[in-house]
Protein backbone atom coordinates (compact mmCIF):
# COMPACT_ATOMS: atom_id res chain seq x y z
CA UNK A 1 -17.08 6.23 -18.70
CA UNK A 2 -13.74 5.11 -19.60
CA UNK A 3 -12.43 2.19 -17.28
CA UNK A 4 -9.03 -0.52 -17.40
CA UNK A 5 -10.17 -4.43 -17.92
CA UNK A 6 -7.82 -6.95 -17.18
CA UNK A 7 -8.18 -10.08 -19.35
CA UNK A 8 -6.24 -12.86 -19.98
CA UNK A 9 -2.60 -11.22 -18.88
CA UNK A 10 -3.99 -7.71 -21.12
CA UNK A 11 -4.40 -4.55 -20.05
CA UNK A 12 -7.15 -2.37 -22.01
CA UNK A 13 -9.15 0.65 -21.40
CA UNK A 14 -12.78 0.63 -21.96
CA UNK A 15 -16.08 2.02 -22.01
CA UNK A 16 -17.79 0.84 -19.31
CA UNK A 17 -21.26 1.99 -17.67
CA UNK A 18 -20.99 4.24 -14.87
CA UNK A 19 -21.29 3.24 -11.26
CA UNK A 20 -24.94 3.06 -9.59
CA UNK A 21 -26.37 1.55 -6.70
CA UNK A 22 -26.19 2.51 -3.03
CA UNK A 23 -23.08 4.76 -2.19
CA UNK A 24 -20.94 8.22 -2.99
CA UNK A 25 -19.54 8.91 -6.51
CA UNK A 26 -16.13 9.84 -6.22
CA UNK A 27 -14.21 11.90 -9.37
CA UNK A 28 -10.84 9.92 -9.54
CA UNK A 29 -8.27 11.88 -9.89
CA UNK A 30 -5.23 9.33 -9.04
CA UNK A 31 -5.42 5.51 -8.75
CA UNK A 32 -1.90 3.86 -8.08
CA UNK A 33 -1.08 0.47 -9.97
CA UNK A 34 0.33 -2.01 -7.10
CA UNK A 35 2.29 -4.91 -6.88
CA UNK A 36 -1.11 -6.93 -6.48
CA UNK A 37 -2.06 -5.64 -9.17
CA UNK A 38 0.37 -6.85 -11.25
CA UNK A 39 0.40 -10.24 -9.61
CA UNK A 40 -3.50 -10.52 -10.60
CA UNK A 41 -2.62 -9.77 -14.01
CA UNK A 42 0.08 -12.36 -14.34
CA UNK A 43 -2.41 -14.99 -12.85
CA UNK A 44 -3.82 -14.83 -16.19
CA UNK A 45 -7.56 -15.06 -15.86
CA UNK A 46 -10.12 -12.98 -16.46
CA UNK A 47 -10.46 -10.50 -14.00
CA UNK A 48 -13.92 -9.76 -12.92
CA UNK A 49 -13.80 -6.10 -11.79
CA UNK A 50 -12.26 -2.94 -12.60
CA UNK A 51 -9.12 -2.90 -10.51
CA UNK A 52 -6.91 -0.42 -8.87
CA UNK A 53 -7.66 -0.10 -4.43
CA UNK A 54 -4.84 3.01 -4.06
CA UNK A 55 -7.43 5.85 -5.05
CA UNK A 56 -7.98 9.26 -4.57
CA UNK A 57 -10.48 11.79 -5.87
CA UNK A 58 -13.37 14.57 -5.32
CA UNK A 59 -16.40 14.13 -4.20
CA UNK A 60 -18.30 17.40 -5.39
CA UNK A 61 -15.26 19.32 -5.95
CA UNK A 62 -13.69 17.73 -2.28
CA UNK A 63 -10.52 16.30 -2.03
CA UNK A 64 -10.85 13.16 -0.81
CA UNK A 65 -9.03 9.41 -0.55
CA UNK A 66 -10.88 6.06 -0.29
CA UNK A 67 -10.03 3.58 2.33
CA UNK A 68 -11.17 0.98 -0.35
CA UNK A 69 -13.06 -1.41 1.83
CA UNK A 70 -16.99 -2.32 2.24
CA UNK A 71 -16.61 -4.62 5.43
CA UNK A 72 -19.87 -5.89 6.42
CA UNK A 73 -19.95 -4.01 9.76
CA UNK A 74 -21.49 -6.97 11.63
CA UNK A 75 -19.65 -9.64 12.37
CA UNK A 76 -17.21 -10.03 15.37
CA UNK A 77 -14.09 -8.81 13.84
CA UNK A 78 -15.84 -5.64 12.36
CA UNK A 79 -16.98 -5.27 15.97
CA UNK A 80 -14.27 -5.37 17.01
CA UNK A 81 -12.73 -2.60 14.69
CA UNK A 82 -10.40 -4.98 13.53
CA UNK A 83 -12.66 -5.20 9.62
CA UNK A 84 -9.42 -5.80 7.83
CA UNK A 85 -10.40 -9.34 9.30
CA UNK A 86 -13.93 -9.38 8.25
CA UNK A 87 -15.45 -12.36 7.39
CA UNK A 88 -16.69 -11.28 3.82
CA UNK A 89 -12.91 -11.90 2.41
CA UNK A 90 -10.94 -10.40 -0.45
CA UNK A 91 -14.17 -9.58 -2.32
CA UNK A 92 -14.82 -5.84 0.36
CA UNK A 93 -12.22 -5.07 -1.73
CA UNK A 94 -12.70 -2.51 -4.27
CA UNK A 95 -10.32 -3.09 -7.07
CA UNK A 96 -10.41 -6.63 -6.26
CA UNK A 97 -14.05 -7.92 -5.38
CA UNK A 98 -15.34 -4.54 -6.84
CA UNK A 99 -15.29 -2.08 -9.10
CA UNK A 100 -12.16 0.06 -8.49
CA UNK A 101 -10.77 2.91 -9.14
CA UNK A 102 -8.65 3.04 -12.71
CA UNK A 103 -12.09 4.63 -14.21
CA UNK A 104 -13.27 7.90 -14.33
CA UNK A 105 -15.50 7.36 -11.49
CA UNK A 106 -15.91 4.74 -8.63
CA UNK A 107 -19.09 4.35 -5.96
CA UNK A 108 -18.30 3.92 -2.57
CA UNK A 109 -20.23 3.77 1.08
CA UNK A 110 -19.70 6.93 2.66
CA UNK A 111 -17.43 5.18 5.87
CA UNK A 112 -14.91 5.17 2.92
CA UNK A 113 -14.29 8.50 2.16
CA UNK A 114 -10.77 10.11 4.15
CA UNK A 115 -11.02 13.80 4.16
CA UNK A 116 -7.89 15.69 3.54
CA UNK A 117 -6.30 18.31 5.00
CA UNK A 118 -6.18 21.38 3.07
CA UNK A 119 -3.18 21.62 0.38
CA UNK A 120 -3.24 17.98 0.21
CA UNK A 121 -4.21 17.25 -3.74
CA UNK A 122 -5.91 14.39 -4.53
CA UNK A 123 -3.46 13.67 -7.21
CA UNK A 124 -0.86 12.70 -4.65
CA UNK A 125 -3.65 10.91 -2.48
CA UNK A 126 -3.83 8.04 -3.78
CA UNK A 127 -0.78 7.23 -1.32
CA UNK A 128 -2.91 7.31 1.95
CA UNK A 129 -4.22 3.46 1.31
CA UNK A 130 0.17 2.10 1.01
CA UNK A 131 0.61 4.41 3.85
CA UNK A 132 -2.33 2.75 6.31
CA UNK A 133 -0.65 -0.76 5.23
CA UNK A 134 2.81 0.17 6.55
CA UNK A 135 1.00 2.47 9.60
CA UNK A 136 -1.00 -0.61 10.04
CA UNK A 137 1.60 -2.81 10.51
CA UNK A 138 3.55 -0.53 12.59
CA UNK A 139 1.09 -0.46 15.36
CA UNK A 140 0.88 -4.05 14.97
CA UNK A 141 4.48 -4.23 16.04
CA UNK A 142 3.97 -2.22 18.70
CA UNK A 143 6.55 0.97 17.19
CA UNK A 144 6.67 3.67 19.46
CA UNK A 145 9.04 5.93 18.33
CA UNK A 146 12.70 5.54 18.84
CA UNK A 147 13.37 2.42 17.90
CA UNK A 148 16.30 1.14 15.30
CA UNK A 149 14.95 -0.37 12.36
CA UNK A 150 15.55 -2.19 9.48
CA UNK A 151 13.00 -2.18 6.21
CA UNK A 152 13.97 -4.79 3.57
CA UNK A 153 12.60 -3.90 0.11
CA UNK A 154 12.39 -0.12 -1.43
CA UNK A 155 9.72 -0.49 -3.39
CA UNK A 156 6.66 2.11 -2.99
CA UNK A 157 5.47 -0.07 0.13
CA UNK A 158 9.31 -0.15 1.73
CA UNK A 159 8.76 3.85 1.11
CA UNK A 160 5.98 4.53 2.66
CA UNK A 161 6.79 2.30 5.83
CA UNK A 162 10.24 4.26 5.76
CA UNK A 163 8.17 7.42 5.72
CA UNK A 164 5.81 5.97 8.40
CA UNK A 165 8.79 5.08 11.36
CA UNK A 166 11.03 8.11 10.44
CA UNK A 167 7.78 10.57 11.12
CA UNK A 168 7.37 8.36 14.41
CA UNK A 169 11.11 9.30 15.21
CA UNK A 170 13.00 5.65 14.42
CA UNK A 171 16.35 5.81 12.77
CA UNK A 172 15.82 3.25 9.85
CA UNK A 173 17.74 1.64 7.20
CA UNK A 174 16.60 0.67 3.89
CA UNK A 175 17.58 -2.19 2.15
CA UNK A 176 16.75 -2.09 -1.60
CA UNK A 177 18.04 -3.59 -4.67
CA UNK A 178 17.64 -0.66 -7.25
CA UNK A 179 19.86 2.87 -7.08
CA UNK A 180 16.49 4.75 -7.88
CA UNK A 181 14.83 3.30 -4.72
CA UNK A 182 18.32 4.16 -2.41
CA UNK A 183 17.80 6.99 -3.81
CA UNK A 184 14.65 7.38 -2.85
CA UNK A 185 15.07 6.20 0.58
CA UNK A 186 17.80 8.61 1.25
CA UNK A 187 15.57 11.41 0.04
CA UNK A 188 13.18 10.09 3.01
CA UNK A 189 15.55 9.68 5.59
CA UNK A 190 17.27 6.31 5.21
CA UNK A 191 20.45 5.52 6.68
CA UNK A 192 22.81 2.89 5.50
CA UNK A 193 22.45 -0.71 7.06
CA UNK A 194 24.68 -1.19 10.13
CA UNK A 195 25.13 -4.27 12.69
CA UNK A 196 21.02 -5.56 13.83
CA UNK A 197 17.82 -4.32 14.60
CA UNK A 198 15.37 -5.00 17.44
CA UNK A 199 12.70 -4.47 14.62
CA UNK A 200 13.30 -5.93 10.95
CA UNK A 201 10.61 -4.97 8.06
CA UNK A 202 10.00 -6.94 5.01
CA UNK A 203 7.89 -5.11 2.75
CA UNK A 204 8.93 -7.06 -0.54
CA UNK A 205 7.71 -10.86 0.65
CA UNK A 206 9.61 -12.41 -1.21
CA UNK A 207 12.43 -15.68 -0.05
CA UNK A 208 15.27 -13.75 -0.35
CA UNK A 209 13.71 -10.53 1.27
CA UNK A 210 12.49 -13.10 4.32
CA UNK A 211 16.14 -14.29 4.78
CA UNK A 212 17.64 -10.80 4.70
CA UNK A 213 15.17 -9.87 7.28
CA UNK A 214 16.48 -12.62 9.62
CA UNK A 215 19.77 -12.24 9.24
CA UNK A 216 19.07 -8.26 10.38
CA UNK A 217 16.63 -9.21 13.45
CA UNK A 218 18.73 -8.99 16.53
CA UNK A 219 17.92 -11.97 18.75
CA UNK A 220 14.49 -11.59 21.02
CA UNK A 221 13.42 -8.61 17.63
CA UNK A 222 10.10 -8.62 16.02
CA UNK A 223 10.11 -9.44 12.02
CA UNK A 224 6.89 -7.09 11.11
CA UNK A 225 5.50 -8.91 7.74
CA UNK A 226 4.16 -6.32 5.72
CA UNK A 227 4.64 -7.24 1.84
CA UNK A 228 2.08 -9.88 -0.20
CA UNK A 229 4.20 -13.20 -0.10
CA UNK A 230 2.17 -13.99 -3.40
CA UNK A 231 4.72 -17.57 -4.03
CA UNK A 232 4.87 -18.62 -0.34
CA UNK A 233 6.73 -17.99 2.69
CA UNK A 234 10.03 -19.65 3.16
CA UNK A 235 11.99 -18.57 6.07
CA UNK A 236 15.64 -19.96 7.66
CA UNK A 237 13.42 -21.60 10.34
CA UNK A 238 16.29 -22.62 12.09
CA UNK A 239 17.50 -18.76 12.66
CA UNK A 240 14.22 -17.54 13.60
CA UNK A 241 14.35 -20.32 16.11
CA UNK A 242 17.57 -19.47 17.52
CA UNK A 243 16.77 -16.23 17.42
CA UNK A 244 13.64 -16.02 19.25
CA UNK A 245 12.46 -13.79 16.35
CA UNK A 246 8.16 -12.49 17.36
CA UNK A 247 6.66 -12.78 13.66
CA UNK A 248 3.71 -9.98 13.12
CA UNK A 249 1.98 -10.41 9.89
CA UNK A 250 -0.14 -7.39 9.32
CA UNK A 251 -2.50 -7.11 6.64
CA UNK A 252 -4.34 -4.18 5.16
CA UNK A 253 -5.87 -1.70 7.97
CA UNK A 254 -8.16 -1.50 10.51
CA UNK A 255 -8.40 1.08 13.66
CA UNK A 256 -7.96 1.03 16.53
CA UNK A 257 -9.02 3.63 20.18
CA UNK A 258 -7.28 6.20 18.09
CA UNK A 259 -9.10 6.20 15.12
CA UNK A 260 -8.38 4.97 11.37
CA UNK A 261 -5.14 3.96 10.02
CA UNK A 262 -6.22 5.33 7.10
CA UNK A 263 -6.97 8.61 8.60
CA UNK A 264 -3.68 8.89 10.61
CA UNK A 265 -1.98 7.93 6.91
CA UNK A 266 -3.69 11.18 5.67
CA UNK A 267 -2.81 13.30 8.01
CA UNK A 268 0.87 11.75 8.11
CA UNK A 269 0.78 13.13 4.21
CA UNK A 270 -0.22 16.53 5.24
CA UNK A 271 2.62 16.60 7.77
CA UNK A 272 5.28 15.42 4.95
CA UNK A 273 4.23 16.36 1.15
CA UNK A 274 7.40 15.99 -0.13
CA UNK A 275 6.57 12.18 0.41
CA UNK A 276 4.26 12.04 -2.85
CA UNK A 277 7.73 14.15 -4.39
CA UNK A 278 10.01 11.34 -4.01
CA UNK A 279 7.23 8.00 -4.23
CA UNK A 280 5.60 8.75 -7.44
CA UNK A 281 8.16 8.72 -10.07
CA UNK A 282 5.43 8.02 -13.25
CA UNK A 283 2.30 9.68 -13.64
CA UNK A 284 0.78 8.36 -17.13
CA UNK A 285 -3.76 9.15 -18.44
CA UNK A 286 -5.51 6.69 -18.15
CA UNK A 287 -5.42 5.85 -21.71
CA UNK A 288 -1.95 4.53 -21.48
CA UNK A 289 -2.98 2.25 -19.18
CA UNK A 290 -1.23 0.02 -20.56
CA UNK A 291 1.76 1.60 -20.91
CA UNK A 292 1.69 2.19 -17.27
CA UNK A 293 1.82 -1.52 -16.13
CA UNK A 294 4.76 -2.08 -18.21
CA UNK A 295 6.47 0.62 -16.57
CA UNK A 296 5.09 -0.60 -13.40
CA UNK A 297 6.97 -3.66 -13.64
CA UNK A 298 10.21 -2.28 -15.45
CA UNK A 299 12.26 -1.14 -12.16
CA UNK A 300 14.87 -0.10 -14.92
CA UNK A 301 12.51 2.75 -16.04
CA UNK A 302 13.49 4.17 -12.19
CA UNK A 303 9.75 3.18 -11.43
CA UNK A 304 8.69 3.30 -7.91
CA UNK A 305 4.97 3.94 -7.54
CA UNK A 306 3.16 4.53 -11.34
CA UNK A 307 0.26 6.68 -11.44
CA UNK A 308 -2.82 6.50 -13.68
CA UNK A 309 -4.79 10.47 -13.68
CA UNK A 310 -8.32 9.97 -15.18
């Protein structure tokens, strides 16, 4: 099958053998290129598995998305449900630890298969894993519904947690540097920044996106932590201090007594399609690959969330 490498800061496609061993082969029909992924690229080493983690696909002519995890399932954080924590590490991830899903075909244990709803294609799936970060994180917060908030950083993640608290019923504001991702946000619902917010969301992790955060918390407000801070965290400790700011990292998904995040990120896609409309902006073969990282990377192009379609 054809498959991306990542080598030494270079993106190529491949032939690679297909996948075997225990598990479900999954068609791929749409594999999003993240900001990790980009970030693993520029670390410059070799990269021992076929990345991409935002997949979607068929599995015998089913529609399907992956929640791209193999937890082990046994130790006290699985049992928990909380297996974003599992003790395995970074390498349950497929696209990180394992095989992923910029190939023509990716294995995967059956617990990661998300049905979809009917009229859901899996060429806009690919979406449900960003969407179960931000829905992730939400519930981490504690969002209800109703609440003002504030998400710093319009990138695909900023989108999809914009898409996540206006479906709960939050009036949010987007802060973003780029007039394709205003635009975007708009499209989704965004209003325009005004006065502070008992719930501030930084989805780009970076130091700047960390200070504009703070500076939008209202005092005694909850600073959910939802992008990769891939340099460090810096924050204006003092504010947060005076401010009596709750910090709630989140990281990847888990569930919870009412079920999957990654299943109630499906089924927030079936409820709003037009979501998939305004996120992807680039849909590129897998061939160009390549040509997809750069563009990826080049917010100029009006990128937002770049799509490879094996």
């Amino acid at each position: 099958m054809r498959a991306v490498r990542c080598d030494r800061g270079e993106v190529r496609v491949v032939d690679a053998p297909p996948p075997s061993g225990e598990g479900v082969s999954v068609r791929v029909r749409s594999c999003g290129i993240c900001g990790s992924d980009l970030h693993m690229l520029d670390a410059g080493f070799p990269l021992p598995s076929i990345p991409g983690h935002e997949i979607a696909g068929e599995v015998d002519g089913v529609p399907v998305a992956i929640e791209p995890l193999a937890p082990c399932e046994a130790c006290e954080f699985c049992a928990a449900g909380d297996y974003q924590l599992c003790r395995v590490g970074p390498s349950m991830v497929y696209g990180v630890g394992r095989d992923g899903g910029m190939a023509e075909e990716v294995r995967v244990p059956e617990r990661a298969l998300v049905p979809l709803a009917a009229g859901v294609s899996p060429a806009d799936a690919c979406l449900v894993e960003p969407l179960a970060v931000a829905i992730h994180g939400l519930r981490r917060a504690r969002v209800g519904g109703g609440e003002r908030l504030a998400i710093v950083g319009g990138g695909a993640l900023g989108q999809c947690a914009l898409a996540a608290t206006v479906d709960a019923g939050c009036e949010v504001a987007l802060v973003a540097r780029h007039d394709a991702q205003r635009e975007a946000g708009a499209r989704l619902g965004a209003v325009e920044p005004d006065g502070e917010y008992e719930i501030v969301i930084d989805a780009a992790g970076t130091e700047s996106s960390a200070a504009a955060a703070v500076e939008l918390a209202r005092p005694g407000g909850r600073l959910l932590l939802i992008g990769s801070f891939w340099d460090g965290m810096v924050l204006p400790g003092d504010t947060v201090c005076m401010k009596e700011l709750d910090l709630v990292p989140a990281s990847i998904y888990g569930r919870d007594a009412g079920g999957r995040d990654i299943d109630q990120a499906a089924a927030l896609l079936a409820r709003q399609p037009q979501v998939a409309d305004v996120i992807i902006t680039h849909r590129l073969p897998l061939e160009a690959a390549a040509e997809a990282y750069a563009v990826a990377r080049d917010r100029s192009t009006g990128s937002i969330k770049v799509v490879l379609e094996p």
